[in-house]
C-alpha atoms as a PDB file:
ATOM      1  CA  UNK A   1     -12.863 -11.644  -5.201  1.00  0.00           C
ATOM      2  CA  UNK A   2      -9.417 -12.920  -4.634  1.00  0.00           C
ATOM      3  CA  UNK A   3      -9.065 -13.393  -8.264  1.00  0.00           C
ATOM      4  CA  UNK A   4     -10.002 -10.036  -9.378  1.00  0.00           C
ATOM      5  CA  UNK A   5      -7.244  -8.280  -7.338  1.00  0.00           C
ATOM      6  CA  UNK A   6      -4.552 -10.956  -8.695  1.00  0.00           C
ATOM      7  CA  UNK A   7      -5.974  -9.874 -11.904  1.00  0.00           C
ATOM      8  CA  UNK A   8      -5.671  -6.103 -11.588  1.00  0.00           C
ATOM      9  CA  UNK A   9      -2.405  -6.552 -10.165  1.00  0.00           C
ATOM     10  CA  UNK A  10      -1.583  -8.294 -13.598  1.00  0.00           C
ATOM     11  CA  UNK A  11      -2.831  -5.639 -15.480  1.00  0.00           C
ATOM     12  CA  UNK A  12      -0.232  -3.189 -13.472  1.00  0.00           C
ATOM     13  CA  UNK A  13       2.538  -4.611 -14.463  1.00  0.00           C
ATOM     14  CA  UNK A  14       2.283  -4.671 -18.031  1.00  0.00           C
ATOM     15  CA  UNK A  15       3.095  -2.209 -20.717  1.00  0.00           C
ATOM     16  CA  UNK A  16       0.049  -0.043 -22.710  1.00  0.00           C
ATOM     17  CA  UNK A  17       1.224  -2.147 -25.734  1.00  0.00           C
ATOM     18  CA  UNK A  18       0.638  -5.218 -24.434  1.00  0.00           C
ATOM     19  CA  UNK A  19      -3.022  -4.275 -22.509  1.00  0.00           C
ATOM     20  CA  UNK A  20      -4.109  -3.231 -26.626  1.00  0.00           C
ATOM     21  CA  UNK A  21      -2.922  -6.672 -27.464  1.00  0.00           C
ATOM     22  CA  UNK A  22      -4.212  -8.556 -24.478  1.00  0.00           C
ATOM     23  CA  UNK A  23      -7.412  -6.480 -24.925  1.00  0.00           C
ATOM     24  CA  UNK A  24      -8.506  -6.949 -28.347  1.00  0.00           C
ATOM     25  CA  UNK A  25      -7.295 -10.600 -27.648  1.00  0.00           C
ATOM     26  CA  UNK A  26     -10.391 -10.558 -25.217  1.00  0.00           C
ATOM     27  CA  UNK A  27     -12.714  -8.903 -27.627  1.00  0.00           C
ATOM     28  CA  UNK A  28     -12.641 -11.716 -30.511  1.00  0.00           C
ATOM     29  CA  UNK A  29     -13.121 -14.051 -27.157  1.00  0.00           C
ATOM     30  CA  UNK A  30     -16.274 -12.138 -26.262  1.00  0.00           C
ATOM     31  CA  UNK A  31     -17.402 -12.073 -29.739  1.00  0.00           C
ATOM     32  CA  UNK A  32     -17.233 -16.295 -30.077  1.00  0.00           C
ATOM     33  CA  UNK A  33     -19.023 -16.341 -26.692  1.00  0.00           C
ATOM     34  CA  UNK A  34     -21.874 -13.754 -28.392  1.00  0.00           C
ATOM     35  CA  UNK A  35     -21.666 -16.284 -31.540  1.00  0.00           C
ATOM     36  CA  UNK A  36     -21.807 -19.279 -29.421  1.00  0.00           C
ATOM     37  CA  UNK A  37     -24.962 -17.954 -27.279  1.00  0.00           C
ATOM     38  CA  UNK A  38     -26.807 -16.972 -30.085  1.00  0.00           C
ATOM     39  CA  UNK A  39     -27.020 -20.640 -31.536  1.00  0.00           C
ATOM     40  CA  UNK A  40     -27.396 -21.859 -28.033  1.00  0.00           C
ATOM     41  CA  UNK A  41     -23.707 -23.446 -28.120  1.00  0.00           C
ATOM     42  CA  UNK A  42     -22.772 -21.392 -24.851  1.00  0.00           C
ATOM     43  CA  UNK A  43     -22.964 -23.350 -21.686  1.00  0.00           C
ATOM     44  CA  UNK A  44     -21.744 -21.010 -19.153  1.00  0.00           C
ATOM     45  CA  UNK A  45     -23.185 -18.417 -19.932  1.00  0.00           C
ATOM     46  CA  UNK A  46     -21.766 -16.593 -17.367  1.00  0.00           C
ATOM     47  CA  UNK A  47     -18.481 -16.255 -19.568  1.00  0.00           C
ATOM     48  CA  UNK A  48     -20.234 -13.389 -21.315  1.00  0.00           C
ATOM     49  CA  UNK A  49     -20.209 -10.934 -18.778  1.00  0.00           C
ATOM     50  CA  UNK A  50     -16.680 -11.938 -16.683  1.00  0.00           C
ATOM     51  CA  UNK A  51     -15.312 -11.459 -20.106  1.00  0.00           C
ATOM     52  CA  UNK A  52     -17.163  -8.011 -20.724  1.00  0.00           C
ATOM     53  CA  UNK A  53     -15.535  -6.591 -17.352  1.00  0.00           C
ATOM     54  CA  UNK A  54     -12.282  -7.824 -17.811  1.00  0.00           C
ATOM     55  CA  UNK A  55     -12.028  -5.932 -20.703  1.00  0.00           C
ATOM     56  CA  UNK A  56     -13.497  -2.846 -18.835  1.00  0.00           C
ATOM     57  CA  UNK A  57     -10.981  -3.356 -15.929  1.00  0.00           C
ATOM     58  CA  UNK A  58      -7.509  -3.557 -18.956  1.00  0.00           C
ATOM     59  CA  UNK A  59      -9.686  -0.070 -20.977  1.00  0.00           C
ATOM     60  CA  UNK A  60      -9.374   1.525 -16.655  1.00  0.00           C
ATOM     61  CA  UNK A  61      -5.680   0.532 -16.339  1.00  0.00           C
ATOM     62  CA  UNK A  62      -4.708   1.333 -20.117  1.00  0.00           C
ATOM     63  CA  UNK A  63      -6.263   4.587 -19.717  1.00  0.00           C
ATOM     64  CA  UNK A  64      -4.493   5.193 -16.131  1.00  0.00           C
ATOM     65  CA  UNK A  65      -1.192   4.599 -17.843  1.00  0.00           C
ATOM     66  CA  UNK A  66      -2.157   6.748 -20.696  1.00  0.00           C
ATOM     67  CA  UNK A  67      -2.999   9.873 -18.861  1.00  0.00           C
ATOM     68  CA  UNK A  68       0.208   8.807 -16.458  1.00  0.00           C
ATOM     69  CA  UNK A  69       2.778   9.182 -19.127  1.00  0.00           C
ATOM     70  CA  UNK A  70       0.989  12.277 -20.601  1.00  0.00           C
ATOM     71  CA  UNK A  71      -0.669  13.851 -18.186  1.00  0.00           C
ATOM     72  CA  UNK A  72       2.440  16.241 -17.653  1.00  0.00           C
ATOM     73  CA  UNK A  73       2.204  17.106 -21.240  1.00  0.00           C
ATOM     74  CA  UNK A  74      -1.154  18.135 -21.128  1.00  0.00           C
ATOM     75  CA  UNK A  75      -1.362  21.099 -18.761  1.00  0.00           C
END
């Protein structure tokens, strides 16, 4: 758990350009551990799904920082 606060804190810090970049980075990773599985390459499995919610947890924090800057805007 320690690591997934560390993590988030990360993700804070960093700009909405850089969270696209870092998470389509982490797509292509997800989709050689899909590729990898499917020919039974993968041996921690596992690597799937902490991949699938780290991207989930930089989509809540890019979208946080989205509606932050134009949430004003919006009303």
């Amino acid at each position: 758990m320690k690591g997934k606060w560390l993590f988030m804190k990360e993700l804070s810090d960093k700009s909405p350009k850089e969270l696209v970049l870092m998470r389509k980075k982490m797509k292509s990773e997800l989709y050689s551990f899909k590729m990898k599985n499917s020919i039974r390459g993968l041996k921690k499995t596992s690597e799937i799904g902490d991949t699938r919610k780290k991207i989930a947890r930089v989509n809540t924090v890019l979208k946080s920082k989205i509606t932050e800057k134009y949430d004003n805007n919006m009303k």
